[in-house]
C-alpha atoms as a PDB file:
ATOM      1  CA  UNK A   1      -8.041 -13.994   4.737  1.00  0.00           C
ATOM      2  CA  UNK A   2      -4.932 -14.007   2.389  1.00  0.00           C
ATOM      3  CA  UNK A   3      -1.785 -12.108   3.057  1.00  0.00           C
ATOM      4  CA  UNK A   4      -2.017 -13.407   6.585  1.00  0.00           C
ATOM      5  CA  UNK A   5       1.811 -14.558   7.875  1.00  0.00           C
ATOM      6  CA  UNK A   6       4.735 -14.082   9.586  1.00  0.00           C
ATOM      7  CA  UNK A   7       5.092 -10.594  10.750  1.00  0.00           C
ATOM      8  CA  UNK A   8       7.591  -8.891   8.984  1.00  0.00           C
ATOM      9  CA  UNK A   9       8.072  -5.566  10.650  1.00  0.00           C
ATOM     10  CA  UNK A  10       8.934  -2.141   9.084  1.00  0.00           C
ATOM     11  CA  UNK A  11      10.632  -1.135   6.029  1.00  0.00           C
ATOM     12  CA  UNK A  12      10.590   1.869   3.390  1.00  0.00           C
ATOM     13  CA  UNK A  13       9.750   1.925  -0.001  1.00  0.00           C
ATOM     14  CA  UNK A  14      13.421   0.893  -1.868  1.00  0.00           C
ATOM     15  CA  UNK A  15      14.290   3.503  -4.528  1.00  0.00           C
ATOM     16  CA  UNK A  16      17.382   3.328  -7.036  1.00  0.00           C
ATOM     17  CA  UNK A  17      18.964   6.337  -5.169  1.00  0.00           C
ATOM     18  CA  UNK A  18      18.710   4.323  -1.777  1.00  0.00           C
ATOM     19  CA  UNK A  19      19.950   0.808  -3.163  1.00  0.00           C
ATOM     20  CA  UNK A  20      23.968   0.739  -2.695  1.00  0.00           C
ATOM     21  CA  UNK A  21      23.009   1.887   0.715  1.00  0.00           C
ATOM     22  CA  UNK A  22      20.479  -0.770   1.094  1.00  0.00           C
ATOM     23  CA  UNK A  23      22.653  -3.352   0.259  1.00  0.00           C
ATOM     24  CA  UNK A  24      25.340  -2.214   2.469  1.00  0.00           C
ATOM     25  CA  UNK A  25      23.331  -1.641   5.384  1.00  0.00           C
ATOM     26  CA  UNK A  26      19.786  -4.301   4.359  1.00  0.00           C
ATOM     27  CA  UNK A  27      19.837  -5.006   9.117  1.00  0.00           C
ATOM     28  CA  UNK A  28      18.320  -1.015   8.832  1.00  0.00           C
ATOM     29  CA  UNK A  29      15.001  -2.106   7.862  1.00  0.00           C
ATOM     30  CA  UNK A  30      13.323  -5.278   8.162  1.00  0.00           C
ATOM     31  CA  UNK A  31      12.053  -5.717   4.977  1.00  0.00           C
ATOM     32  CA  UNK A  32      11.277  -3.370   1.519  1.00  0.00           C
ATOM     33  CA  UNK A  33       8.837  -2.764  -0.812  1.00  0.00           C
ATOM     34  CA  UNK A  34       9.917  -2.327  -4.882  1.00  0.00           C
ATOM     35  CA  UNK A  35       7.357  -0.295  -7.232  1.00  0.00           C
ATOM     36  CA  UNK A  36       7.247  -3.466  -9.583  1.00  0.00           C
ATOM     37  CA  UNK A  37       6.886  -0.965 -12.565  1.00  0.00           C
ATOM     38  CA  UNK A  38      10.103   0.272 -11.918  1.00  0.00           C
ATOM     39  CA  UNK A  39      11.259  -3.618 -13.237  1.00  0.00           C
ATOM     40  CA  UNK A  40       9.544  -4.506 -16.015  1.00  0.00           C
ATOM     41  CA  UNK A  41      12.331  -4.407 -18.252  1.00  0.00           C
ATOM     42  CA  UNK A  42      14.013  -8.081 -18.091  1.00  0.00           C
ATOM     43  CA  UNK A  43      17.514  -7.009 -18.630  1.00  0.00           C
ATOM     44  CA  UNK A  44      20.713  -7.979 -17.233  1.00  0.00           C
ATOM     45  CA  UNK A  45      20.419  -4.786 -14.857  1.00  0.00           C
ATOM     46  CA  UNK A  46      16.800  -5.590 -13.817  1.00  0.00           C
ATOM     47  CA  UNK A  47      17.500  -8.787 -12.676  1.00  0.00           C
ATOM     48  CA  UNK A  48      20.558  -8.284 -11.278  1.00  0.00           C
ATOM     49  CA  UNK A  49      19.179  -5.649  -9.095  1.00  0.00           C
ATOM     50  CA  UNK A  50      16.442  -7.967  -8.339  1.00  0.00           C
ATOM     51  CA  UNK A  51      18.762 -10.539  -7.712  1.00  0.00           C
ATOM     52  CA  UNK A  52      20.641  -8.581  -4.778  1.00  0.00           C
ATOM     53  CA  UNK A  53      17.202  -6.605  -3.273  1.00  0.00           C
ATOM     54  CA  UNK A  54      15.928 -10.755  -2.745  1.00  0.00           C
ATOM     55  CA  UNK A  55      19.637 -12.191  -1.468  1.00  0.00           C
ATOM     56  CA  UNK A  56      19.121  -9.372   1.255  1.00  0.00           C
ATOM     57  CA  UNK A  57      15.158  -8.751   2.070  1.00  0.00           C
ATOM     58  CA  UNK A  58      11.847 -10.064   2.289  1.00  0.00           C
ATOM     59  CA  UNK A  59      10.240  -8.363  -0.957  1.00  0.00           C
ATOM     60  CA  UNK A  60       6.717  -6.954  -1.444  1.00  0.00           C
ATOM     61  CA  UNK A  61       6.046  -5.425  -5.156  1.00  0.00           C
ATOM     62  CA  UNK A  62       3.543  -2.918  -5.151  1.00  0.00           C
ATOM     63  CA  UNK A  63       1.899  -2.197  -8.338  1.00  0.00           C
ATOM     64  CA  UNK A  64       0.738   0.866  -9.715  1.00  0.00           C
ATOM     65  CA  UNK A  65      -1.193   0.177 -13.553  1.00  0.00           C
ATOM     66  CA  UNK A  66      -2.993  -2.322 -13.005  1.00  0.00           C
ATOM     67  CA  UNK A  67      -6.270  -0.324 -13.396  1.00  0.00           C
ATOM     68  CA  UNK A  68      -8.193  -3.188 -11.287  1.00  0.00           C
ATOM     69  CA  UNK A  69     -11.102  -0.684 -11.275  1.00  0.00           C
ATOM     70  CA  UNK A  70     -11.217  -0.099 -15.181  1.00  0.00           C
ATOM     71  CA  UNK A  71     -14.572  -0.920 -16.744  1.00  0.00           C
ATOM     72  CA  UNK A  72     -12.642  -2.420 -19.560  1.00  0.00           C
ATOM     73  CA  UNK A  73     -10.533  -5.092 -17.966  1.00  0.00           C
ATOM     74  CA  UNK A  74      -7.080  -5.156 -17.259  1.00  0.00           C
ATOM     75  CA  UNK A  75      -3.756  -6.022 -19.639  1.00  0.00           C
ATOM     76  CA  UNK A  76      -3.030  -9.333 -19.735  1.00  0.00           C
ATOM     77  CA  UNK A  77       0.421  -7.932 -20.987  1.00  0.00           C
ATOM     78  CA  UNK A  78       0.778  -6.142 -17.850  1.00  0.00           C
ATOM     79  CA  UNK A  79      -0.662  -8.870 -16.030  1.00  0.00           C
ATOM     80  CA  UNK A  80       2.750 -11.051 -17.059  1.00  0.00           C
ATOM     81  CA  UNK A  81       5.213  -8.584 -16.471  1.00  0.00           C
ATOM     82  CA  UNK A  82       3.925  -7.842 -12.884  1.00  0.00           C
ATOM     83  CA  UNK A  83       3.789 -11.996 -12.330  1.00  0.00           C
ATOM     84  CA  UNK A  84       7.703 -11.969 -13.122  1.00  0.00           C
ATOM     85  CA  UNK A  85       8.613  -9.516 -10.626  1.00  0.00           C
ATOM     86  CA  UNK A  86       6.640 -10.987  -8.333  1.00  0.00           C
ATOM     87  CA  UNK A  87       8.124 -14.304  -8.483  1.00  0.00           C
ATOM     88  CA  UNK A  88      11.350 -13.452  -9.577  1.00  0.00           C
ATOM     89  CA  UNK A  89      11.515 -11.463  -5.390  1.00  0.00           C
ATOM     90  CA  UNK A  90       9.583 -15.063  -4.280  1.00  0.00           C
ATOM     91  CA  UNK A  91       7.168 -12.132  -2.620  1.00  0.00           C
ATOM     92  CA  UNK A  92       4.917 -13.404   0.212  1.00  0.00           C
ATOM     93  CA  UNK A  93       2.187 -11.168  -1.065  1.00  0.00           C
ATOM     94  CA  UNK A  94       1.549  -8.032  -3.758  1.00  0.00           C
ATOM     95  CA  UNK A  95      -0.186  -4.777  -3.519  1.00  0.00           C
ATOM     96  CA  UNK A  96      -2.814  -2.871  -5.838  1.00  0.00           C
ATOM     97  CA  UNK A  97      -4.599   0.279  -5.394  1.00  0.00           C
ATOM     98  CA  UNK A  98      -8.206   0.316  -5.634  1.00  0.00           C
ATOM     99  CA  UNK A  99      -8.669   2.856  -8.470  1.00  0.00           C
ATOM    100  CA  UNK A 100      -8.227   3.005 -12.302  1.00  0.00           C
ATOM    101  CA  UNK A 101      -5.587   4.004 -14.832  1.00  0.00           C
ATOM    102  CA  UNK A 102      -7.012   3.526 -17.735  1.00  0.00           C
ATOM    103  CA  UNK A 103     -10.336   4.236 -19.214  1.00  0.00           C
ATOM    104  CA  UNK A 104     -12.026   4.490 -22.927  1.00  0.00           C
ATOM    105  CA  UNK A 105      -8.329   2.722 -24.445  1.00  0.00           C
ATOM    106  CA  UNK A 106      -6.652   5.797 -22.663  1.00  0.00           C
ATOM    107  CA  UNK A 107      -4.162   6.057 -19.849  1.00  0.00           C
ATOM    108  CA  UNK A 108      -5.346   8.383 -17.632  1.00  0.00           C
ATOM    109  CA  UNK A 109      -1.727   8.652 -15.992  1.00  0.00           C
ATOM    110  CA  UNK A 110      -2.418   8.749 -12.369  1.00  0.00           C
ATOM    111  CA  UNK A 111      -4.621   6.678  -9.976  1.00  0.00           C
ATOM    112  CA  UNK A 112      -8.105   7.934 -10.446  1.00  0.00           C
ATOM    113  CA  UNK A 113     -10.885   7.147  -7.613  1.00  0.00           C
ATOM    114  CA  UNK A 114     -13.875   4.864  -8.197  1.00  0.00           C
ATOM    115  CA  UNK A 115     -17.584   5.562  -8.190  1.00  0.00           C
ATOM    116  CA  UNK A 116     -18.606   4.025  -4.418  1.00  0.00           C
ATOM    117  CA  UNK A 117     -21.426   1.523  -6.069  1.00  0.00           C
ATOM    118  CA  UNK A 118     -22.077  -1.514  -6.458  1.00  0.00           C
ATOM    119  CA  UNK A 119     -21.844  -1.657 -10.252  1.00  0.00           C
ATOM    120  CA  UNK A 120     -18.038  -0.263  -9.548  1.00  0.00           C
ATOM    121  CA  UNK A 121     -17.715  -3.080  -6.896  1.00  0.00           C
ATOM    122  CA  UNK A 122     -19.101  -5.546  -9.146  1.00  0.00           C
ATOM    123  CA  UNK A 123     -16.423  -4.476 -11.594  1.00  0.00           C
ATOM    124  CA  UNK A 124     -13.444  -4.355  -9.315  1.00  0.00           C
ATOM    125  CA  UNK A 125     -13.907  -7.596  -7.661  1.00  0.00           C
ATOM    126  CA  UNK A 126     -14.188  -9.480 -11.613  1.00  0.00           C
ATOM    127  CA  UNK A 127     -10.725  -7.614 -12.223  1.00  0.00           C
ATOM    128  CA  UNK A 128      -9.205  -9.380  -9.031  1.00  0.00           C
ATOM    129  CA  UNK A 129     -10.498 -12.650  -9.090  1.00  0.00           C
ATOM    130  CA  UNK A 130      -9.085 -12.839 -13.036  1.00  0.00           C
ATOM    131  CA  UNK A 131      -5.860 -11.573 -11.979  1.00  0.00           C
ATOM    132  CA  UNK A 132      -5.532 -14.274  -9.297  1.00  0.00           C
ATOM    133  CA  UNK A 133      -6.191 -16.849 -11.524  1.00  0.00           C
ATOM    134  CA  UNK A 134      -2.864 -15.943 -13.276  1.00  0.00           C
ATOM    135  CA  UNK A 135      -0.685 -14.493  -9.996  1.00  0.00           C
ATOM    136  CA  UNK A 136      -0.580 -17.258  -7.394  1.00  0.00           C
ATOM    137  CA  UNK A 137       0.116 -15.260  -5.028  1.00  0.00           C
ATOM    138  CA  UNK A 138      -1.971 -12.706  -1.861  1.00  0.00           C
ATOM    139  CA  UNK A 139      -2.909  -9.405  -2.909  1.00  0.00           C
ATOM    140  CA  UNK A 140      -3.806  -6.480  -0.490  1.00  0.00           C
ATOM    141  CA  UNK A 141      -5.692  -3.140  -1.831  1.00  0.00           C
ATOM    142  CA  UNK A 142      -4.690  -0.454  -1.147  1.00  0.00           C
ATOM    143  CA  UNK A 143      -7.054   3.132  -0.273  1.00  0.00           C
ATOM    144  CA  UNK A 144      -5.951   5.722  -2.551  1.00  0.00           C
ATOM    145  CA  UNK A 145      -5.430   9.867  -1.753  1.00  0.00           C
ATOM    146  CA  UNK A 146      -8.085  11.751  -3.407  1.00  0.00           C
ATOM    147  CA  UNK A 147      -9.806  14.987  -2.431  1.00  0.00           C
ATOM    148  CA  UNK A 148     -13.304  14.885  -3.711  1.00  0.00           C
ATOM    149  CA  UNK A 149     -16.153  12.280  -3.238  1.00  0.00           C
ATOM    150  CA  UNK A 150     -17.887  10.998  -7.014  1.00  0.00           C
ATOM    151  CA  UNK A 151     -21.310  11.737  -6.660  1.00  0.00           C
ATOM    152  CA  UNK A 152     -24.331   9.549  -6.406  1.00  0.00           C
ATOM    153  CA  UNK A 153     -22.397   6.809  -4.475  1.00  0.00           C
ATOM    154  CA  UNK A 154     -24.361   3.623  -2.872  1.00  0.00           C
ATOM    155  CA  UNK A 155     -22.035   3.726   0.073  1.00  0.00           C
ATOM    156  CA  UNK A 156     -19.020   5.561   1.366  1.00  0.00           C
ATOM    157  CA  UNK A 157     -15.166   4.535   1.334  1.00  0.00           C
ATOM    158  CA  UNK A 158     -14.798   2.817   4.551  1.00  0.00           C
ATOM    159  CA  UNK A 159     -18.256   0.938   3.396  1.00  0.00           C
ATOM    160  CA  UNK A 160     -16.853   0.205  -0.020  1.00  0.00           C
ATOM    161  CA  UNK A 161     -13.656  -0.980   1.656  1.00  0.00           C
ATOM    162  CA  UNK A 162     -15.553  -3.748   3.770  1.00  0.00           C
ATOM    163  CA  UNK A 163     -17.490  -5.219   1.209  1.00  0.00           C
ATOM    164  CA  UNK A 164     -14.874  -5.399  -1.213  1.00  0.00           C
ATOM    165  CA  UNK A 165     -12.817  -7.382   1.621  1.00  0.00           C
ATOM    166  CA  UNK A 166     -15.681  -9.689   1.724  1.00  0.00           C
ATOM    167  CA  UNK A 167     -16.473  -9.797  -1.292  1.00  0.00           C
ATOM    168  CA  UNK A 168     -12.799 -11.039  -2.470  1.00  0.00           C
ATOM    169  CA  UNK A 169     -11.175 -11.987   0.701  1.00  0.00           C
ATOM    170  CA  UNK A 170      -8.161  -9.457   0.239  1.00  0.00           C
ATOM    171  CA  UNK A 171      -6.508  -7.867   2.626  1.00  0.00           C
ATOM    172  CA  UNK A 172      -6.004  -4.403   3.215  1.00  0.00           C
ATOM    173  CA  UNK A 173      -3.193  -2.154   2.300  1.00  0.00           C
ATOM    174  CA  UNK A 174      -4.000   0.986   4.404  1.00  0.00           C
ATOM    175  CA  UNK A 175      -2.558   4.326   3.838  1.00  0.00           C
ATOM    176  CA  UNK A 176      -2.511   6.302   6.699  1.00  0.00           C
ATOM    177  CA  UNK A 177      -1.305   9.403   5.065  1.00  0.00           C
ATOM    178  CA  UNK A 178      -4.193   8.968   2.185  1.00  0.00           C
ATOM    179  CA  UNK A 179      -6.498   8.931   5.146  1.00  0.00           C
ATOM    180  CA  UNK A 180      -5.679  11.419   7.230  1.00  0.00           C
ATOM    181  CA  UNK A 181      -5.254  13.824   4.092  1.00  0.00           C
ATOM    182  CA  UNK A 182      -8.599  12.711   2.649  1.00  0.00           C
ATOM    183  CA  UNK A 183     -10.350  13.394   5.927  1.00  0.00           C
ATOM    184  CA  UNK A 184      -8.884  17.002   6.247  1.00  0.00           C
ATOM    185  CA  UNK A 185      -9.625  17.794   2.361  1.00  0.00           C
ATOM    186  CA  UNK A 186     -13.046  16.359   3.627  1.00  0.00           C
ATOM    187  CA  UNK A 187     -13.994  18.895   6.762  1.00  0.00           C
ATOM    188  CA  UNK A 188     -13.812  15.776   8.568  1.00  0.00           C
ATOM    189  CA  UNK A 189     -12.334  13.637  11.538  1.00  0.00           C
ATOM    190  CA  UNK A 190      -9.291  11.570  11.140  1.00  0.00           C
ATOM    191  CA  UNK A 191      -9.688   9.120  13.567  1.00  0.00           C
ATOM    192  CA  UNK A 192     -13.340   8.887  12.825  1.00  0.00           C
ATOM    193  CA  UNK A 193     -12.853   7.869   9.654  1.00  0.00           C
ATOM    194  CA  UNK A 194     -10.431   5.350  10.345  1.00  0.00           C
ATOM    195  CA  UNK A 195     -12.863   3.768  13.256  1.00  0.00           C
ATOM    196  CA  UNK A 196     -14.788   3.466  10.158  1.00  0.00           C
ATOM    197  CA  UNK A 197     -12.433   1.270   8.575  1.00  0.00           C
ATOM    198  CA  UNK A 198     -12.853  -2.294   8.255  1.00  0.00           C
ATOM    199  CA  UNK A 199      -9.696  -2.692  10.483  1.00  0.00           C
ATOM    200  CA  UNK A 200      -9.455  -6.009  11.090  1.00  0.00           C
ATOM    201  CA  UNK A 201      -8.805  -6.695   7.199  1.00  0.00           C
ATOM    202  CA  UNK A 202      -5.627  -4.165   7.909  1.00  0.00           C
ATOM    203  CA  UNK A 203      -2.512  -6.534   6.707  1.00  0.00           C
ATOM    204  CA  UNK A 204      -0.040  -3.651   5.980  1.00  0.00           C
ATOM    205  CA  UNK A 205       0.116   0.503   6.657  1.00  0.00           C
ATOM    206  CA  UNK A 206       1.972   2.750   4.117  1.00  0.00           C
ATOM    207  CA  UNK A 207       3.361   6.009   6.015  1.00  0.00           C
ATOM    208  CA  UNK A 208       4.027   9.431   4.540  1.00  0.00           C
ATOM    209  CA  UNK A 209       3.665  13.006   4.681  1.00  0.00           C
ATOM    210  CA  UNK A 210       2.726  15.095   2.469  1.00  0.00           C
ATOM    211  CA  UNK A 211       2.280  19.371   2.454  1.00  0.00           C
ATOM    212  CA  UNK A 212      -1.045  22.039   2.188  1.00  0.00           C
ATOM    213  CA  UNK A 213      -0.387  24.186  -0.880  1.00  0.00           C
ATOM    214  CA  UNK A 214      -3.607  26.602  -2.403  1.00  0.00           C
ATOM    215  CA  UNK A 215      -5.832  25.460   0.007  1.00  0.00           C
ATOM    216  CA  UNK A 216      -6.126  21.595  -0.068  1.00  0.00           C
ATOM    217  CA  UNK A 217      -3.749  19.201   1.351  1.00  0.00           C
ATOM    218  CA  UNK A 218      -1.230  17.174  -1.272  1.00  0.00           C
ATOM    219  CA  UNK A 219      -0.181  13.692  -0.293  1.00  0.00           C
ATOM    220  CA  UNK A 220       2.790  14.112  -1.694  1.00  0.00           C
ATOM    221  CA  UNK A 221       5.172  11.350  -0.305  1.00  0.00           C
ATOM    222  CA  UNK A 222       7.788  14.075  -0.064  1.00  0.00           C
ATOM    223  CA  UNK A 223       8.148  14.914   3.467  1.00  0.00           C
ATOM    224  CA  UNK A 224       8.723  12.948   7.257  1.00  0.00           C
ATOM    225  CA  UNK A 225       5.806  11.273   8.404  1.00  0.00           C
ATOM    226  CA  UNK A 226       3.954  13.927   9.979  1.00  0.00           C
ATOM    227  CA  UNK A 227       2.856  13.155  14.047  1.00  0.00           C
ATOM    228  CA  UNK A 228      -0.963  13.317  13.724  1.00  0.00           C
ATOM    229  CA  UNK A 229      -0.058   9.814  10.673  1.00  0.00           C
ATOM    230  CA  UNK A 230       1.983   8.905  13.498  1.00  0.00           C
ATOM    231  CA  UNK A 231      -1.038   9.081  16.171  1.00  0.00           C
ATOM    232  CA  UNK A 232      -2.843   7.487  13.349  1.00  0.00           C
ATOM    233  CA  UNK A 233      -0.967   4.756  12.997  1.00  0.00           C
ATOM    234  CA  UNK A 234      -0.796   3.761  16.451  1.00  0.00           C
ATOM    235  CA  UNK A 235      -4.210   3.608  16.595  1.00  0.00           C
ATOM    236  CA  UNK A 236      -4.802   1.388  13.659  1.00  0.00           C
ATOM    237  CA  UNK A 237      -1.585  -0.813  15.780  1.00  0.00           C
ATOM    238  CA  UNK A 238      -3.620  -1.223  18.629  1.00  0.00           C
ATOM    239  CA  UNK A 239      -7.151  -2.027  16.424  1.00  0.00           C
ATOM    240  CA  UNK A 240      -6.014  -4.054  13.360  1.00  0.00           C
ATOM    241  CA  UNK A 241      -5.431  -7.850  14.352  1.00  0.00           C
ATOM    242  CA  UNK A 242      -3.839  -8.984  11.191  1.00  0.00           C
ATOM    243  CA  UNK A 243      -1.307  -6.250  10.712  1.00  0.00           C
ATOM    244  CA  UNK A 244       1.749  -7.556   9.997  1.00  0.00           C
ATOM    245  CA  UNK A 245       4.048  -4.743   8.338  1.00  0.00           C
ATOM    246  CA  UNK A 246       4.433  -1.292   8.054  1.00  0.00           C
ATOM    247  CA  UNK A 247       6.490   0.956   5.765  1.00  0.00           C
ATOM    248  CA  UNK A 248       7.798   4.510   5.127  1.00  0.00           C
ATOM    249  CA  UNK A 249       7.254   6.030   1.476  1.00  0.00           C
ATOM    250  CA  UNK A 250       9.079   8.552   0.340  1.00  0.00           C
ATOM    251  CA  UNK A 251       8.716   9.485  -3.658  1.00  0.00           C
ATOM    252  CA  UNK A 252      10.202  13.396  -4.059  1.00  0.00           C
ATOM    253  CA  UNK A 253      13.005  15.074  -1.744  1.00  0.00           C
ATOM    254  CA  UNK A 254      14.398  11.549  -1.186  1.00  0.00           C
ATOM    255  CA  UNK A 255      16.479  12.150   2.285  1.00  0.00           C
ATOM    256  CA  UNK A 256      19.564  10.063   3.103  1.00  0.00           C
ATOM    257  CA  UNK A 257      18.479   5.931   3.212  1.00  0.00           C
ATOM    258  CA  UNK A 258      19.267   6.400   7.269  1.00  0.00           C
ATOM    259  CA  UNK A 259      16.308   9.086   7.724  1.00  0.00           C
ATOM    260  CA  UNK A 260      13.818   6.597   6.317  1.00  0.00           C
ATOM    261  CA  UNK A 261      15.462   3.721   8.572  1.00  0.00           C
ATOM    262  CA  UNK A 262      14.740   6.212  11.661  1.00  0.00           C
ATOM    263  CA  UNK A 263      11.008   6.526  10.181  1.00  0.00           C
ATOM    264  CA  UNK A 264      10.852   2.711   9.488  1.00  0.00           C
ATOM    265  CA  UNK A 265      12.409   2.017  13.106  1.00  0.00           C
ATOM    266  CA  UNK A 266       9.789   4.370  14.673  1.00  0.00           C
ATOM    267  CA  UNK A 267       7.260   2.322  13.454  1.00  0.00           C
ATOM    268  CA  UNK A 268       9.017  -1.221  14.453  1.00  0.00           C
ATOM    269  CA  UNK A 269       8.931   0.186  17.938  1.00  0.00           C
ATOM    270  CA  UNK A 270       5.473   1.005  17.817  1.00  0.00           C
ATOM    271  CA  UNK A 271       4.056  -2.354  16.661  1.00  0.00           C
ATOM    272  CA  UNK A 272       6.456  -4.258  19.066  1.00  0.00           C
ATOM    273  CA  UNK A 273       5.020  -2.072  21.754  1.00  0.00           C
ATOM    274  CA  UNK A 274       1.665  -3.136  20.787  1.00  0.00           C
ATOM    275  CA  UNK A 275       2.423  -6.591  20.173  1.00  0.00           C
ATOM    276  CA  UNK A 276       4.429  -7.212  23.619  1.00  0.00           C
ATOM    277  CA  UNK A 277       1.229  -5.492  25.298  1.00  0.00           C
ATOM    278  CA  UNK A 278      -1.133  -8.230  23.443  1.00  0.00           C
ATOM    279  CA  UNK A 279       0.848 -11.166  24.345  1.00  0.00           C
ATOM    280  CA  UNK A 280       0.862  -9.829  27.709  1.00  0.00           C
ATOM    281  CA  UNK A 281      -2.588  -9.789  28.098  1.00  0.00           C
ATOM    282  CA  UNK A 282      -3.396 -13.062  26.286  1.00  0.00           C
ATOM    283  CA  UNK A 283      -0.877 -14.495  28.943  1.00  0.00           C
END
């Protein structure tokens, strides 16, 4: 499966705000992830910035327009610009979200969920395979928060999930948060769900929390990780084989870069735990 390594550990999501502080302090966390939007310009700031985030961290890019689920294909424009980032951090892998921004020449403007069929899978996996033919490099997918179920679906997510995996030989980029909050918009189960999961395609976890307002949960990346993500998460430590990193994501109320380094060193603990116990018993 690609995306398979080193194990890197636990980071946070690197915004602007958080960057001098990064810098300064880069032993905090072990490694970050950079919203390669966010660095699409190509100017003397861009890729000085770049410059320092690489001198001081392993670097994943996570993407957020590629639209691998659009009907219509994906931008070959955007296709470059993401390559450049990518290589420009030397990144040991990328990450997508399995879901669509764009649709009938439109951007939609947020990460809208895919019809669980086969005709969507069909789609999906045509999108990845042509963007891997121009980015020579692993991509893991990434589940995506969304409330409601599309109707008339062949499967369900965590079935969608596993063929997709097969299909493509991806890895998975698994949001806890977007889980648990989909389950509880859903009536239903976390840790059901996520024994659904194809967990052994697991390579990294995304960690957030997000708040209820009128009625239906938000995942809002704007508050700590919340402890049921955290019970969550341990589970998917102890269950996913392959899982080699784990991050802290934090978009709105952006706390002091040291709060997210206590969140990111909460979850280093927990996968050391888990590892030390596995190498225990395979001793």
């Amino acid at each position: 499966m690609e995306a398979e390594g080193a194990f890197l550990g636990a980071g946070i999501s690197l915004r602007r705000r958080h960057l001098a502080d990064a810098i300064v302090h880069p032993e905090a966390v072990d490694f970050v992830e950079i919203v390669a939007d966010h660095y699409f310009a190509g100017d003397a700031r861009t890729r000085n910035e770049l410059g320092a985030i690489r001198e001081r961290f392993t670097v994943v890019p996570h993407g957020l327009d590629l639209s691998l689920g659009s009907a219509e294909g994906i931008s070959d424009r955007y296709v470059r610009r993401l390559k450049s980032v990518i290589e420009a951090v030397d990144a040991p892998y990328w990450s997508e979200h399995v879901a669509f921004t764009h649709a009938g020449g439109r951007h939609i403007g947020h990460l809208a969920p895919l019809p669980m069929t086969f005709e969507a899978l069909d789609v999906l996996a045509a999108n990845i395979e042509r963007v891997r033919k121009k980015i020579d490099r692993p991509l893991i997918l990434e589940n995506i928060a969304c409330s409601f179920d599309i109707p008339y679906g062949d499967m369900d997510e965590p079935a969608f999930l596993a063929n997709l995996v097969e299909r493509t030989n991806c890895g998975l980029l698994l949001d806890v948060a977007n889980l648990y909050y989909n389950a509880l918009n859903r009536g239903l189960d976390p840790h059901a769900v996520l024994a659904a999961f194809p967990l052994d395609a697991v390579v990294q976890c995304h960690l957030a929390g997000g708040h209820r307002a009128k009625g239906e949960w938000i995942d809002s990346h704007a508050f700590p990780v919340p402890e049921a993500v955290w019970q969550l998460f341990e589970e998917v430590v102890r269950r996913a084989p392959r899982l080699r990193a784990a991050l802290v994501e934090r978009d709105e109320n952006l706390p002091p870069y040291a709060e997210l380094a206590a969140e990111a060193a909460r979850a280093r603990a927990i996968m050391t735990s888990a590892r030390t116990i596995a190498m225990k018993r395979a001793s």
